[in-house]
Protein backbone atom coordinates (compact mmCIF):
# COMPACT_ATOMS: atom_id res chain seq x y z
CA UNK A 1 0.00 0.00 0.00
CA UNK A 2 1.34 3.38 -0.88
CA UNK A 3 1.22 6.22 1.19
CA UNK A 4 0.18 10.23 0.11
CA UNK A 5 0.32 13.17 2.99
CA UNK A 6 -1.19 16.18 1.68
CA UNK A 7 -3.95 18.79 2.91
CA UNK A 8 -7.61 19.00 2.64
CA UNK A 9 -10.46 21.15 4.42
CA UNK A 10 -14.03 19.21 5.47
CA UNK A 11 -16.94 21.52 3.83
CA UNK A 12 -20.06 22.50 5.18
CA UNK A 13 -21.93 19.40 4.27
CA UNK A 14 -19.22 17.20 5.19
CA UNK A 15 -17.31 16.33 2.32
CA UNK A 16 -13.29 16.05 2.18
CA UNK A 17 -11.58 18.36 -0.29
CA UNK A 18 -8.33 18.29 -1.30
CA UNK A 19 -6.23 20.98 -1.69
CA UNK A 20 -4.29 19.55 -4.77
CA UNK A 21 -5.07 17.44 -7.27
CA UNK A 22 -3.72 13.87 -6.53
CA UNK A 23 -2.33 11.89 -9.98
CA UNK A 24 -3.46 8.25 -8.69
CA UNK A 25 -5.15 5.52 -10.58
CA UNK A 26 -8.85 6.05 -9.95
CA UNK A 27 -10.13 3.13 -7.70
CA UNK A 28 -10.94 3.08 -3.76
CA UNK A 29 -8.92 4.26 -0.97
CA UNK A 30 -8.20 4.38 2.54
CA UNK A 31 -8.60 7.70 4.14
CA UNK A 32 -7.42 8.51 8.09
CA UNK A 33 -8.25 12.26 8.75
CA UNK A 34 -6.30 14.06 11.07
CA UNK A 35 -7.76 17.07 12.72
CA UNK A 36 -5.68 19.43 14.62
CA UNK A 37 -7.24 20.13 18.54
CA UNK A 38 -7.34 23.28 20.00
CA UNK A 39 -5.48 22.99 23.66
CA UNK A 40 -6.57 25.62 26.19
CA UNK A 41 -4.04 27.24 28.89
CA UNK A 42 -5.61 25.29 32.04
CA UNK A 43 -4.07 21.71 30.30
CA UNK A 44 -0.70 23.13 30.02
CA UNK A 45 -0.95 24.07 33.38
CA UNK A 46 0.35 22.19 36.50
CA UNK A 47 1.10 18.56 35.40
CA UNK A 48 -0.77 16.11 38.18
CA UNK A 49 0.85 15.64 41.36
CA UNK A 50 1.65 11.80 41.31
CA UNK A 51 1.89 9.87 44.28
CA UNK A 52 5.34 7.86 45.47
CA UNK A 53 6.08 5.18 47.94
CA UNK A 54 9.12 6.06 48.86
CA UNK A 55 9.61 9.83 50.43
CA UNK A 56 13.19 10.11 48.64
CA UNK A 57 12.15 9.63 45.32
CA UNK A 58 8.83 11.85 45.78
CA UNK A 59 11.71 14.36 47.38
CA UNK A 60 13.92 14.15 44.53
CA UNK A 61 10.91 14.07 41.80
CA UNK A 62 9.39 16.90 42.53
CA UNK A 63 12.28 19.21 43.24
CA UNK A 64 13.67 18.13 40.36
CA UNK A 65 13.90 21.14 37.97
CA UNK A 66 11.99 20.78 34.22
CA UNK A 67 13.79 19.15 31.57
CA UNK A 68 14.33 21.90 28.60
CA UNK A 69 12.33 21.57 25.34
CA UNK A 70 15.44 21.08 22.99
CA UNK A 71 16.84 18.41 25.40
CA UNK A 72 17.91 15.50 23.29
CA UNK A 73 18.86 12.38 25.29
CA UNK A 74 20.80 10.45 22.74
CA UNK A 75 23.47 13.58 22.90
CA UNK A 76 23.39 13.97 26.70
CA UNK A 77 24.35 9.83 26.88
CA UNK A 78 27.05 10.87 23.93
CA UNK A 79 28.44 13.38 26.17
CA UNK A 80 28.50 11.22 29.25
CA UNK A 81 30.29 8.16 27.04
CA UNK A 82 32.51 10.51 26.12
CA UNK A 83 33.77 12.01 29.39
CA UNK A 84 33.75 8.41 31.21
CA UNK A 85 35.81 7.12 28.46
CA UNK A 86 37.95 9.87 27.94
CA UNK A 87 37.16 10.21 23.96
């Protein structure tokens, strides 16, 4: 099965239409919509408290400061491979 990405906008009566033409073999297809959803500030707020067993990790959780947006894991364990090993 082949795979096309491209936009389209649902009309008033509820039919899909695309916003290019598509230069397939006419014939049936598979269609999976994807419909952006609106999130609202109180969502993004204060992530849910969860609750720990032991005191020490719920200490060390929760102080824990947030982990940046453009963190990127693979490179942190790079960097720590590389100072361990002296590379």
């Amino acid at each position: 099965m082949q795979a096309y990405k491209l936009n389209a906008t649902i009309d008033e009566s509820g039919n899909l239409v695309l916003d290019e033409p598509l230069n397939i073999a006419p014939g049936k297809v598979e269609v999976i919509v994807l419909q952006p959803t609106v999130t609202t500030s109180e969502t993004l707020g204060k992530p849910k408290k969860r609750e720990y067993k032991v005191q020490a990790l719920k200490d060390l959780l929760e102080n824990a400061p947030p982990t940046p947006p453009d963190f990127d894991p693979e490179q942190a364990k790079w960097e720590y491979l590389k100072e361990k090993h002296n590379l």
